[in-house]
PDB file of N, CA and C in Angstrom:
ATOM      1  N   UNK A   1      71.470  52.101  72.675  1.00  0.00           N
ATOM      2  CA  UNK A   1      70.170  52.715  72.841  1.00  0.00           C
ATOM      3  C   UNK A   1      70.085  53.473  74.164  1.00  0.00           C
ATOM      4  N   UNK A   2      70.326  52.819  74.932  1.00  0.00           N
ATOM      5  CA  UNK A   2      70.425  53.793  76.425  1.00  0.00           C
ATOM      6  C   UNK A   2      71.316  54.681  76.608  1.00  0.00           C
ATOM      7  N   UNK A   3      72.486  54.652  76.199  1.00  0.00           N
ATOM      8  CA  UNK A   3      73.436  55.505  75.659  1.00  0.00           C
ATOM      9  C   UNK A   3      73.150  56.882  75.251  1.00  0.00           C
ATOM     10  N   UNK A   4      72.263  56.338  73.837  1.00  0.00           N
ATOM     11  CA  UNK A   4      71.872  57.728  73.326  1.00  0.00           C
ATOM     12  C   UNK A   4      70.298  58.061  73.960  1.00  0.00           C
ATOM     13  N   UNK A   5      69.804  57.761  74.508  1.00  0.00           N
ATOM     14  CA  UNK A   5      68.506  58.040  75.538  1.00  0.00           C
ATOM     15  C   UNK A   5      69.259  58.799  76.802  1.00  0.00           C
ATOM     16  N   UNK A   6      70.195  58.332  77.539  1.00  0.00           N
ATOM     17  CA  UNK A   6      71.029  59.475  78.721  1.00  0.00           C
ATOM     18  C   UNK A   6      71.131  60.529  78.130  1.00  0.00           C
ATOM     19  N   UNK A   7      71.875  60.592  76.659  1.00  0.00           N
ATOM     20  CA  UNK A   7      72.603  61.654  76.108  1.00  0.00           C
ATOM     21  C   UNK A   7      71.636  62.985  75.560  1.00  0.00           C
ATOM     22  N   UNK A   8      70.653  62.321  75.343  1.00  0.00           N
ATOM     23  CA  UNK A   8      69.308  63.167  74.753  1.00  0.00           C
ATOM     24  C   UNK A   8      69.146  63.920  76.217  1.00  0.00           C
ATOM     25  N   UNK A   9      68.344  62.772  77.393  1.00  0.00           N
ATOM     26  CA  UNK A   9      67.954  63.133  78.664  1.00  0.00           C
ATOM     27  C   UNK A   9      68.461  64.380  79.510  1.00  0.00           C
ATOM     28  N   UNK A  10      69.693  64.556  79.183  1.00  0.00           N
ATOM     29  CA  UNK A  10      70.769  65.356  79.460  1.00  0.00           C
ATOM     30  C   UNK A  10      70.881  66.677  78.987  1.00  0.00           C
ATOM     31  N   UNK A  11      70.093  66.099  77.807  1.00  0.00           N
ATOM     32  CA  UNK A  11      70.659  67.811  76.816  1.00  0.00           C
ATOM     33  C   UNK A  11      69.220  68.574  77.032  1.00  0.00           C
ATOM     34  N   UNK A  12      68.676  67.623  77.023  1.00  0.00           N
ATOM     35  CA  UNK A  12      67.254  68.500  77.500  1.00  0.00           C
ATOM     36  C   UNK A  12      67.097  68.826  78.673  1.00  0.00           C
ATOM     37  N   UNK A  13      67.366  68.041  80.079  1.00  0.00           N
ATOM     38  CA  UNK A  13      67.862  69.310  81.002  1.00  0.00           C
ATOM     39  C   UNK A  13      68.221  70.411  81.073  1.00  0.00           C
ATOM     40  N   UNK A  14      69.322  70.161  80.662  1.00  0.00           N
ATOM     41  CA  UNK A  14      71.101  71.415  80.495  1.00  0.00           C
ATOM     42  C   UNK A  14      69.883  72.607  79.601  1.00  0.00           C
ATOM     43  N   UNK A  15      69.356  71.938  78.532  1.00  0.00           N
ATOM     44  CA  UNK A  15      68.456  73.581  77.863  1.00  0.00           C
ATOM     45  C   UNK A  15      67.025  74.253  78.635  1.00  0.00           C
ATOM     46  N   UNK A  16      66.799  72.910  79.707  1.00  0.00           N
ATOM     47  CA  UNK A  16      65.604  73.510  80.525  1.00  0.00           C
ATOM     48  C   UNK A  16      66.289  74.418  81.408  1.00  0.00           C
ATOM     49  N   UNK A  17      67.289  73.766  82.127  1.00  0.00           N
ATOM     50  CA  UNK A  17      67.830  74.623  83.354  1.00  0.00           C
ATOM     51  C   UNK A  17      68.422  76.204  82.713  1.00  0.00           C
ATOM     52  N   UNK A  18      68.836  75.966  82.010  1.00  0.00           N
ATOM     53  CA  UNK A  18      69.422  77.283  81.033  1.00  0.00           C
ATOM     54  C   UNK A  18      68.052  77.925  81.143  1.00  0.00           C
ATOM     55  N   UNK A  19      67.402  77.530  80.507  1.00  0.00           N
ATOM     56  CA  UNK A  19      66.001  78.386  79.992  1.00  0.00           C
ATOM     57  C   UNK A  19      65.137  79.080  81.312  1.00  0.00           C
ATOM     58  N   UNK A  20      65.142  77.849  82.292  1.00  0.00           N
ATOM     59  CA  UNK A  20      64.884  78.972  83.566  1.00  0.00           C
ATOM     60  C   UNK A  20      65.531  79.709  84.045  1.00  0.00           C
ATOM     61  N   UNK A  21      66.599  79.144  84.144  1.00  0.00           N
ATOM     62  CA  UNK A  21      67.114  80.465  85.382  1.00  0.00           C
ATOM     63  C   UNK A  21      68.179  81.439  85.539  1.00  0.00           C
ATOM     64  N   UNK A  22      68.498  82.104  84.035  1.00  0.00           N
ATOM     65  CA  UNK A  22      68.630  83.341  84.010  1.00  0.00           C
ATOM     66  C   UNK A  22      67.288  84.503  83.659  1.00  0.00           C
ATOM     67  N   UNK A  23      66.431  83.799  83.415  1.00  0.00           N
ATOM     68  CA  UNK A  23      65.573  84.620  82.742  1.00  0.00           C
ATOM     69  C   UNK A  23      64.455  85.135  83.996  1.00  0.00           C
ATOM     70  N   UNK A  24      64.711  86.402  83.518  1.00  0.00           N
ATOM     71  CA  UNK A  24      63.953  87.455  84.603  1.00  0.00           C
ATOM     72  C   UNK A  24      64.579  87.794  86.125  1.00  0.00           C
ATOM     73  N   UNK A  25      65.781  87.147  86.178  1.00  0.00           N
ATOM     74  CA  UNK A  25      66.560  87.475  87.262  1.00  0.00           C
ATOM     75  C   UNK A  25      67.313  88.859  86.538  1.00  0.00           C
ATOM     76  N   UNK A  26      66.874  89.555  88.359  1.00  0.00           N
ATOM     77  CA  UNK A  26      67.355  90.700  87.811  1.00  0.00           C
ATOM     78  C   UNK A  26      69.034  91.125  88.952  1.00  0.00           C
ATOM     79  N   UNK A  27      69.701  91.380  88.066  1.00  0.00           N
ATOM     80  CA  UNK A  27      71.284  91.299  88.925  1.00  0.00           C
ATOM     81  C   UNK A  27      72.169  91.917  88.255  1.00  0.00           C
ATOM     82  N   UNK A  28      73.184  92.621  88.195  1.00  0.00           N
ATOM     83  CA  UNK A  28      74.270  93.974  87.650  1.00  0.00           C
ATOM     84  C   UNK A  28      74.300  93.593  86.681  1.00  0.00           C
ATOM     85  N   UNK A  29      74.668  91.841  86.317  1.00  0.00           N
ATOM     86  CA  UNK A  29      74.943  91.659  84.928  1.00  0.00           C
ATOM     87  C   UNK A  29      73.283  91.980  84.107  1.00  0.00           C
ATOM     88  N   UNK A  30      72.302  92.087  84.380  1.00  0.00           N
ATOM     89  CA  UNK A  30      71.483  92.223  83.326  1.00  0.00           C
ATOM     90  C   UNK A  30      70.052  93.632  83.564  1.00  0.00           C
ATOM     91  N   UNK A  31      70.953  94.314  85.214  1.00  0.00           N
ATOM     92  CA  UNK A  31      69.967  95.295  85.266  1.00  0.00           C
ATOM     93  C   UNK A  31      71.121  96.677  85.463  1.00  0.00           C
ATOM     94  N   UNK A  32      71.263  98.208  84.511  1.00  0.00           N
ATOM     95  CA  UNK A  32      71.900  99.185  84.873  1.00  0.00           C
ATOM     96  C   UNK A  32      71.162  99.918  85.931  1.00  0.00           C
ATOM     97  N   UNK A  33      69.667  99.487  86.164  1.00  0.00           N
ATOM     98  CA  UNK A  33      68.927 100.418  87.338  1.00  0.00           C
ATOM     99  C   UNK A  33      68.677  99.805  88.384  1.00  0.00           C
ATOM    100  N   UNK A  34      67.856  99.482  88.231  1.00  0.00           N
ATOM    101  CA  UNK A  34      66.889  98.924  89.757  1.00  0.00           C
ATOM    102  C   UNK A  34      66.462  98.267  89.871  1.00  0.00           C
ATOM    103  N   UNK A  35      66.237  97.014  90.911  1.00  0.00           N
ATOM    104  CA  UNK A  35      65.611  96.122  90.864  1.00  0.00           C
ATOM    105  C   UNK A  35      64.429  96.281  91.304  1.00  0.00           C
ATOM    106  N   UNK A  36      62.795  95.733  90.828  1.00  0.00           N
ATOM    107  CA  UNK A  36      61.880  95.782  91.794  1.00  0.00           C
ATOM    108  C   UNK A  36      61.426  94.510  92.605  1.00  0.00           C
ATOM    109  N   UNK A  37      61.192  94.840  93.889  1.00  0.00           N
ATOM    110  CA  UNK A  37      61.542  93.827  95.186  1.00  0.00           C
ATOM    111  C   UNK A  37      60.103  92.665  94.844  1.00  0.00           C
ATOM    112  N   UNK A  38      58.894  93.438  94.014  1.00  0.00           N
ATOM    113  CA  UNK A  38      58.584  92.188  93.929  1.00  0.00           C
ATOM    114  C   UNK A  38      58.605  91.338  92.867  1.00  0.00           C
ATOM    115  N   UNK A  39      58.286  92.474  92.148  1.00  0.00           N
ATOM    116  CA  UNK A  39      58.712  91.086  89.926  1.00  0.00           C
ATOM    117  C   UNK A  39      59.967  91.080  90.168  1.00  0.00           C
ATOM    118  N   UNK A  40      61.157  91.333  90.613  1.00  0.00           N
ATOM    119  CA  UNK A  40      62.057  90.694  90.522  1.00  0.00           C
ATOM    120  C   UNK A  40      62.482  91.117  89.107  1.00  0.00           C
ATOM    121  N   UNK A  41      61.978  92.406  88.801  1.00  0.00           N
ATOM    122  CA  UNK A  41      61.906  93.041  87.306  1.00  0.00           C
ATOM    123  C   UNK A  41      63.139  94.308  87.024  1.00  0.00           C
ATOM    124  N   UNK A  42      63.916  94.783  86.695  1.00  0.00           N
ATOM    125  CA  UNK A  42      64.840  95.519  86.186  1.00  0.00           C
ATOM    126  C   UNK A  42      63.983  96.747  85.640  1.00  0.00           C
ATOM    127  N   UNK A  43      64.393  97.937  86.119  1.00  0.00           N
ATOM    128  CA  UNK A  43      63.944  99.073  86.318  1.00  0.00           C
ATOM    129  C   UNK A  43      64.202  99.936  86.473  1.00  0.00           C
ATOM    130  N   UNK A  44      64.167 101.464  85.607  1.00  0.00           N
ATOM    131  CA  UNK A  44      64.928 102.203  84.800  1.00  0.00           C
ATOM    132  C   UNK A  44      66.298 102.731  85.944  1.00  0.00           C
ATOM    133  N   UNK A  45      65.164 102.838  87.243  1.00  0.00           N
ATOM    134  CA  UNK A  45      65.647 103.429  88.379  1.00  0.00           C
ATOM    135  C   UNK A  45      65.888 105.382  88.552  1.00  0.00           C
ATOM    136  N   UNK A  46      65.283 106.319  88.033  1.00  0.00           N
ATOM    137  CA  UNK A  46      65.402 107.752  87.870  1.00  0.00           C
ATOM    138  C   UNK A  46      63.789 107.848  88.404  1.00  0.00           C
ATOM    139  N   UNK A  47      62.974 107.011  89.261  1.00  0.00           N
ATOM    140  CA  UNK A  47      61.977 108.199  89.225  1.00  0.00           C
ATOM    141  C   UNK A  47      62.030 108.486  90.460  1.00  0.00           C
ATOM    142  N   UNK A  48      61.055 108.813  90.928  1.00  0.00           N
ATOM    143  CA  UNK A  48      60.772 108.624  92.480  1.00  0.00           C
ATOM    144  C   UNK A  48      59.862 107.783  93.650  1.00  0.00           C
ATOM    145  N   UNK A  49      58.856 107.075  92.735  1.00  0.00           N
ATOM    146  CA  UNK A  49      58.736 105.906  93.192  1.00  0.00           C
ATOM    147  C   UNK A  49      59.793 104.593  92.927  1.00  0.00           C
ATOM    148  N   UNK A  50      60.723 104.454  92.219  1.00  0.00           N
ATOM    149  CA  UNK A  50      61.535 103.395  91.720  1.00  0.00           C
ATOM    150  C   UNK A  50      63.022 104.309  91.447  1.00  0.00           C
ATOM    151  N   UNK A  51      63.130 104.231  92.457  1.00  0.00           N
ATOM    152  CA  UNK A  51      65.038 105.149  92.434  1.00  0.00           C
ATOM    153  C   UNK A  51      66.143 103.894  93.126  1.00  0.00           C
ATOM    154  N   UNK A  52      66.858 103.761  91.902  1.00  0.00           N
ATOM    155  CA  UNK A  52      68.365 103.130  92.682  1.00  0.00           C
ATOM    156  C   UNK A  52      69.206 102.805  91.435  1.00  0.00           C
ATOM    157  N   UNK A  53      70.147 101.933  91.441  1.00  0.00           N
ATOM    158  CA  UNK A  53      71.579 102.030  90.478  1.00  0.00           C
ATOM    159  C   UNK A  53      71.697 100.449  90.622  1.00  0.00           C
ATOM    160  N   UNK A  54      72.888 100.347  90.111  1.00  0.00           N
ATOM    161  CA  UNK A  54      73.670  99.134  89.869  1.00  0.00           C
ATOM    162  C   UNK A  54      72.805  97.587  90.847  1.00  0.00           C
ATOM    163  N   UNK A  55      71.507  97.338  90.313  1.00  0.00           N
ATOM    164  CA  UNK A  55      71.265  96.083  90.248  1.00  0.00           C
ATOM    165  C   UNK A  55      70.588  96.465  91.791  1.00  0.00           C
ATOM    166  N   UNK A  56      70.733  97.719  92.749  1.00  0.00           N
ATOM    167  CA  UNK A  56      70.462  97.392  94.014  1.00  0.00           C
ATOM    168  C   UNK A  56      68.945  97.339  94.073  1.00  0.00           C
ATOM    169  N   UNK A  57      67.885  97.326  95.055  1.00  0.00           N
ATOM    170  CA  UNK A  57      66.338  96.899  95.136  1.00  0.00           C
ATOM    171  C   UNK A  57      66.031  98.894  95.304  1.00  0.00           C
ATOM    172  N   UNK A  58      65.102  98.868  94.314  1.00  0.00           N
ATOM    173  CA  UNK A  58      64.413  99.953  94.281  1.00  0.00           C
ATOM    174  C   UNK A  58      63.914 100.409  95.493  1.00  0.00           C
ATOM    175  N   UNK A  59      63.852 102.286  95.755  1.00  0.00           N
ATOM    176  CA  UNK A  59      63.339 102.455  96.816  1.00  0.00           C
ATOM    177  C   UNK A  59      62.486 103.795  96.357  1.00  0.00           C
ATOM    178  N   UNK A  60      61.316 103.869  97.222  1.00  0.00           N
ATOM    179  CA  UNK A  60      60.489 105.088  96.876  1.00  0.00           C
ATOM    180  C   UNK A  60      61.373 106.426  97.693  1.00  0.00           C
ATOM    181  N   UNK A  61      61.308 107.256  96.866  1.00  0.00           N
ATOM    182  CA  UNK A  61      62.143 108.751  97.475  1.00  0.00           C
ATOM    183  C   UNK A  61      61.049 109.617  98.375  1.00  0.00           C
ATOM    184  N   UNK A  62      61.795 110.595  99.398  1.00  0.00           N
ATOM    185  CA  UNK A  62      60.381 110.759 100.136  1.00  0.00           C
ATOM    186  C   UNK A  62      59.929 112.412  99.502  1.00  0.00           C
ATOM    187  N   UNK A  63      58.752 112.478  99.926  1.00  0.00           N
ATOM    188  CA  UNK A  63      58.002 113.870  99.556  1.00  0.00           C
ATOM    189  C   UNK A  63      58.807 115.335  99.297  1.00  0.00           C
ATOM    190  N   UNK A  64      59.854 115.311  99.592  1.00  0.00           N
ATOM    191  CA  UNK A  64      61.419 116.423  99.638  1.00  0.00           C
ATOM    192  C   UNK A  64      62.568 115.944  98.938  1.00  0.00           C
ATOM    193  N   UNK A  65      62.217 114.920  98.528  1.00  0.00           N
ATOM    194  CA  UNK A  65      63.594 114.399  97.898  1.00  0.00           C
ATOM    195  C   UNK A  65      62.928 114.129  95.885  1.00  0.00           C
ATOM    196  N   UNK A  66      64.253 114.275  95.346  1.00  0.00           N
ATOM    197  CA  UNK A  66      64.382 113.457  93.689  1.00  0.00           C
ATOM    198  C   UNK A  66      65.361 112.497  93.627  1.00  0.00           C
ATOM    199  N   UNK A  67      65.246 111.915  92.480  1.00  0.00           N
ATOM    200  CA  UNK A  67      66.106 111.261  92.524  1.00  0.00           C
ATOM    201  C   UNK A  67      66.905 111.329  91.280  1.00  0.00           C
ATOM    202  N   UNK A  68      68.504 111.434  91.712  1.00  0.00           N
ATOM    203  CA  UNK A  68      69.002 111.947  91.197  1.00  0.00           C
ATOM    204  C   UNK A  68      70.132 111.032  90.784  1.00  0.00           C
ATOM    205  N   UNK A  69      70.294 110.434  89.383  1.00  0.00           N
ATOM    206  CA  UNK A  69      71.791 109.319  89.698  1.00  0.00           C
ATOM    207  C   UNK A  69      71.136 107.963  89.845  1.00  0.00           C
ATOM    208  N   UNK A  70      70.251 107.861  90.560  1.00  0.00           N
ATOM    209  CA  UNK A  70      69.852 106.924  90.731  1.00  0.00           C
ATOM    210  C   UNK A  70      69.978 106.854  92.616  1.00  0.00           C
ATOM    211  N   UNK A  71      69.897 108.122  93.333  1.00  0.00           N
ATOM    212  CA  UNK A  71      69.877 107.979  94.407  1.00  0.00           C
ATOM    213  C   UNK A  71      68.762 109.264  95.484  1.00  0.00           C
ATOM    214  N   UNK A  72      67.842 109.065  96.141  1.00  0.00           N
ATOM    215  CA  UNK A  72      67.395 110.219  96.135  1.00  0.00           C
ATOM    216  C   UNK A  72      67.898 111.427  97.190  1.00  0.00           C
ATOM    217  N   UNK A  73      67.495 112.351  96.616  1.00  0.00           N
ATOM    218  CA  UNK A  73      68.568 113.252  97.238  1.00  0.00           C
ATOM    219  C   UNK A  73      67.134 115.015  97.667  1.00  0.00           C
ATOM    220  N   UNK A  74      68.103 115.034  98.665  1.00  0.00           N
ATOM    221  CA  UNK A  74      67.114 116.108  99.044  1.00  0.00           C
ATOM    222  C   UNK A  74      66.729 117.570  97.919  1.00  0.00           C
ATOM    223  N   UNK A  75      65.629 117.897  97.938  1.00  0.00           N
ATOM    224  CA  UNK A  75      64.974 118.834  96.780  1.00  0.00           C
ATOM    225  C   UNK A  75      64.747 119.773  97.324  1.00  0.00           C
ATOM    226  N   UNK A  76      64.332 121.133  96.678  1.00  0.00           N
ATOM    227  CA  UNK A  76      63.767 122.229  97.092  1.00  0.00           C
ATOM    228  C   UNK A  76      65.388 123.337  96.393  1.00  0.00           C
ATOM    229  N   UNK A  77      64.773 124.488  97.049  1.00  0.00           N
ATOM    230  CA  UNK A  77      65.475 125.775  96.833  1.00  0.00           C
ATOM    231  C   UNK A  77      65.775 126.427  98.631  1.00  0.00           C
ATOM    232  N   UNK A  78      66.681 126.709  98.158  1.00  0.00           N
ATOM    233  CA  UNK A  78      67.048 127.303  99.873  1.00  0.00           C
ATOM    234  C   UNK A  78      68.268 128.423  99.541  1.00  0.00           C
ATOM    235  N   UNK A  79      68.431 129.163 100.492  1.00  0.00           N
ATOM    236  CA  UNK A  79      69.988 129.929  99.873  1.00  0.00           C
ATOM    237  C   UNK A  79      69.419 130.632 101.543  1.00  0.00           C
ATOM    238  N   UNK A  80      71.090 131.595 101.077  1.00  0.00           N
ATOM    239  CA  UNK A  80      71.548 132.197 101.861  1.00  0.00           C
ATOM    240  C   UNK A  80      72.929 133.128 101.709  1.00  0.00           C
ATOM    241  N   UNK A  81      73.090 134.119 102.525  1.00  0.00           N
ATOM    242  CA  UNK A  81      74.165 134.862 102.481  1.00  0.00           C
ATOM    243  C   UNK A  81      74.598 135.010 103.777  1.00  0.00           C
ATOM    244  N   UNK A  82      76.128 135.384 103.402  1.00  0.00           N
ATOM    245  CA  UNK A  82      77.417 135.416 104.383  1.00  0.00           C
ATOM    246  C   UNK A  82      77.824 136.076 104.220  1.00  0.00           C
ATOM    247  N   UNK A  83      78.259 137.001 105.385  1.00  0.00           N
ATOM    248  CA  UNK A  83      79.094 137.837 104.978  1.00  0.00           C
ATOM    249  C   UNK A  83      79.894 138.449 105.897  1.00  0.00           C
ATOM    250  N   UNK A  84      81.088 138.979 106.189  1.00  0.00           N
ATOM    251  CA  UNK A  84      81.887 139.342 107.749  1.00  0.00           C
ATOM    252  C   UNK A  84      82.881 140.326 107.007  1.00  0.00           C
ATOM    253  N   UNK A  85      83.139 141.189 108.111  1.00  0.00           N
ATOM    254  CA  UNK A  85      84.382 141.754 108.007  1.00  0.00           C
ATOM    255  C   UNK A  85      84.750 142.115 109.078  1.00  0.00           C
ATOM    256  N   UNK A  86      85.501 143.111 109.297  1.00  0.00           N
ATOM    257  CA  UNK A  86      86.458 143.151 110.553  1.00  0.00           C
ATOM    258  C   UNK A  86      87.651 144.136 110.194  1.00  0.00           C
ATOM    259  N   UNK A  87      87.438 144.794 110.917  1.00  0.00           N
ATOM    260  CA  UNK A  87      88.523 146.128 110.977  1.00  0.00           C
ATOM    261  C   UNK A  87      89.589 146.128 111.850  1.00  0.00           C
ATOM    262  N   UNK A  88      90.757 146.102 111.640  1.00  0.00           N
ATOM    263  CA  UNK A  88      91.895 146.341 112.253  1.00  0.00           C
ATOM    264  C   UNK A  88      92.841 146.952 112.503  1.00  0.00           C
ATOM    265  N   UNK A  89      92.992 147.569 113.361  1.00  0.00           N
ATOM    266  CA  UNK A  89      93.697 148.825 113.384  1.00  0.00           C
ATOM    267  C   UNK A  89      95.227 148.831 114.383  1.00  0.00           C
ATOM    268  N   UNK A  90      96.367 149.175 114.295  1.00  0.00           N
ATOM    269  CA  UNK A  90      96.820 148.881 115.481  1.00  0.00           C
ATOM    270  C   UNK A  90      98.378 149.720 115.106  1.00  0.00           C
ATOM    271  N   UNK A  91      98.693 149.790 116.004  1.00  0.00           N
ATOM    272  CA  UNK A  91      99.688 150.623 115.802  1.00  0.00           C
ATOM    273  C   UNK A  91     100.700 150.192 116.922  1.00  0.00           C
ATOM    274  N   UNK A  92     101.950 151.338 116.786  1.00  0.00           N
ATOM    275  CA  UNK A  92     103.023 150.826 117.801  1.00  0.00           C
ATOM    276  C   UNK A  92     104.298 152.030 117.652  1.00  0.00           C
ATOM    277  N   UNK A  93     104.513 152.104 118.782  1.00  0.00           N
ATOM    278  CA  UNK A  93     106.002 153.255 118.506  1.00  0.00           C
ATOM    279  C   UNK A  93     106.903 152.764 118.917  1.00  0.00           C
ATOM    280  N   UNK A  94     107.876 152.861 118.709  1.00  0.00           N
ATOM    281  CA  UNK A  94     109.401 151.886 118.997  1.00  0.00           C
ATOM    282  C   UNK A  94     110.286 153.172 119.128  1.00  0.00           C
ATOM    283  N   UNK A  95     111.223 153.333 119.707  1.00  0.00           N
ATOM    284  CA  UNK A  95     112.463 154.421 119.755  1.00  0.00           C
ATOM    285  C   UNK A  95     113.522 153.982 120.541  1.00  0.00           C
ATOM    286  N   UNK A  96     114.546 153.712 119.531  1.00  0.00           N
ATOM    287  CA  UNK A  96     115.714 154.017 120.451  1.00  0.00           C
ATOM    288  C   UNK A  96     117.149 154.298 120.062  1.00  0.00           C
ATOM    289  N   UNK A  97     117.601 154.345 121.008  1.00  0.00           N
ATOM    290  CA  UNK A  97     119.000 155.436 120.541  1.00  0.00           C
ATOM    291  C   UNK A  97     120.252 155.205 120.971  1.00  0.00           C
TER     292      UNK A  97
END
Protein backbone atom coordinates (compact mmCIF):
# COMPACT_ATOMS: atom_id res chain seq x y z
CA UNK A 1 0.00 0.00 0.00
CA UNK A 2 2.64 2.59 0.65
CA UNK A 3 4.48 1.34 -2.12
CA UNK A 4 1.91 2.10 -4.49
CA UNK A 5 0.89 5.54 -2.63
CA UNK A 6 4.98 6.77 -3.22
CA UNK A 7 4.55 5.52 -6.73
CA UNK A 8 1.30 7.47 -7.49
CA UNK A 9 2.88 10.56 -5.25
CA UNK A 10 5.65 10.65 -7.66
CA UNK A 11 3.97 10.51 -10.85
CA UNK A 12 1.93 13.27 -9.98
CA UNK A 13 4.76 15.45 -9.27
CA UNK A 14 6.97 14.45 -12.32
CA UNK A 15 3.39 15.63 -14.42
CA UNK A 16 3.03 18.82 -12.21
CA UNK A 17 6.64 19.83 -12.59
CA UNK A 18 6.45 19.02 -16.37
CA UNK A 19 3.29 20.99 -16.61
CA UNK A 20 4.87 24.09 -15.11
CA UNK A 21 7.83 24.72 -16.26
CA UNK A 22 8.23 24.63 -19.77
CA UNK A 23 5.19 26.36 -20.38
CA UNK A 24 5.40 29.98 -21.35
CA UNK A 25 9.11 30.07 -21.03
CA UNK A 26 10.27 31.73 -23.71
CA UNK A 27 13.98 30.46 -25.01
CA UNK A 28 15.53 29.46 -28.80
CA UNK A 29 14.07 26.16 -28.34
CA UNK A 30 10.47 27.53 -28.38
CA UNK A 31 10.82 31.27 -29.54
CA UNK A 32 12.25 32.09 -33.57
CA UNK A 33 11.75 35.97 -32.49
CA UNK A 34 11.75 37.75 -29.48
CA UNK A 35 11.35 37.58 -26.24
CA UNK A 36 9.17 40.11 -24.29
CA UNK A 37 11.04 41.23 -21.03
CA UNK A 38 7.90 41.28 -19.26
CA UNK A 39 5.27 38.21 -20.20
CA UNK A 40 8.13 36.41 -20.72
CA UNK A 41 6.03 35.89 -24.06
CA UNK A 42 7.63 34.91 -27.60
CA UNK A 43 7.28 37.49 -30.18
CA UNK A 44 7.20 37.77 -33.78
CA UNK A 45 10.19 40.16 -33.42
CA UNK A 46 9.95 42.42 -37.14
CA UNK A 47 8.33 45.45 -35.76
CA UNK A 48 9.62 48.32 -34.24
CA UNK A 49 8.40 48.41 -30.99
CA UNK A 50 9.35 44.51 -30.51
CA UNK A 51 12.54 43.89 -32.80
CA UNK A 52 15.06 40.98 -32.13
CA UNK A 53 15.91 37.20 -33.29
CA UNK A 54 16.88 34.01 -31.86
CA UNK A 55 15.15 33.93 -28.36
CA UNK A 56 17.14 37.36 -27.48
CA UNK A 57 14.78 40.14 -25.19
CA UNK A 58 12.97 42.45 -27.46
CA UNK A 59 14.02 45.97 -28.03
CA UNK A 60 12.10 49.13 -29.23
CA UNK A 61 13.97 50.57 -32.54
CA UNK A 62 14.55 54.29 -32.41
CA UNK A 63 12.59 57.06 -34.45
CA UNK A 64 15.35 56.56 -37.67
CA UNK A 65 15.69 53.14 -37.50
CA UNK A 66 13.42 49.65 -38.89
CA UNK A 67 13.79 46.74 -38.17
CA UNK A 68 15.11 44.65 -40.31
CA UNK A 69 16.02 40.68 -39.74
CA UNK A 70 15.11 41.08 -36.64
CA UNK A 71 17.64 43.84 -35.86
CA UNK A 72 17.08 47.56 -36.11
CA UNK A 73 18.88 49.23 -38.51
CA UNK A 74 19.18 52.74 -39.57
CA UNK A 75 16.26 54.15 -42.14
CA UNK A 76 15.78 56.93 -44.40
CA UNK A 77 17.11 57.76 -48.02
CA UNK A 78 20.40 59.52 -48.43
CA UNK A 79 22.75 59.28 -51.58
CA UNK A 80 25.38 60.83 -53.08
CA UNK A 81 27.91 61.17 -55.87
CA UNK A 82 31.63 60.73 -56.56
CA UNK A 83 33.43 61.46 -58.85
CA UNK A 84 37.45 62.33 -59.77
CA UNK A 85 39.63 62.39 -62.48
CA UNK A 86 42.96 63.48 -63.17
CA UNK A 87 44.97 64.20 -66.13
CA UNK A 88 48.34 63.13 -66.85
CA UNK A 89 50.59 64.15 -68.99
CA UNK A 90 54.31 63.62 -69.13
CA UNK A 91 56.77 63.12 -71.38
CA UNK A 92 60.60 62.50 -71.75
CA UNK A 93 63.44 62.55 -74.44
CA UNK A 94 66.21 60.11 -74.21
CA UNK A 95 69.16 60.20 -76.99
CA UNK A 96 72.01 58.51 -77.42
CA UNK A 97 74.61 57.46 -79.65
Amino acid sequence: MNRCFLLVLALAATVTLLGCGAQGRCNPLTCGGCCDATSDRCEVGNTVTACGAKANWCLPCASFESCVEGACVRSGSGGGAGGGGQVGQGGGEASGG
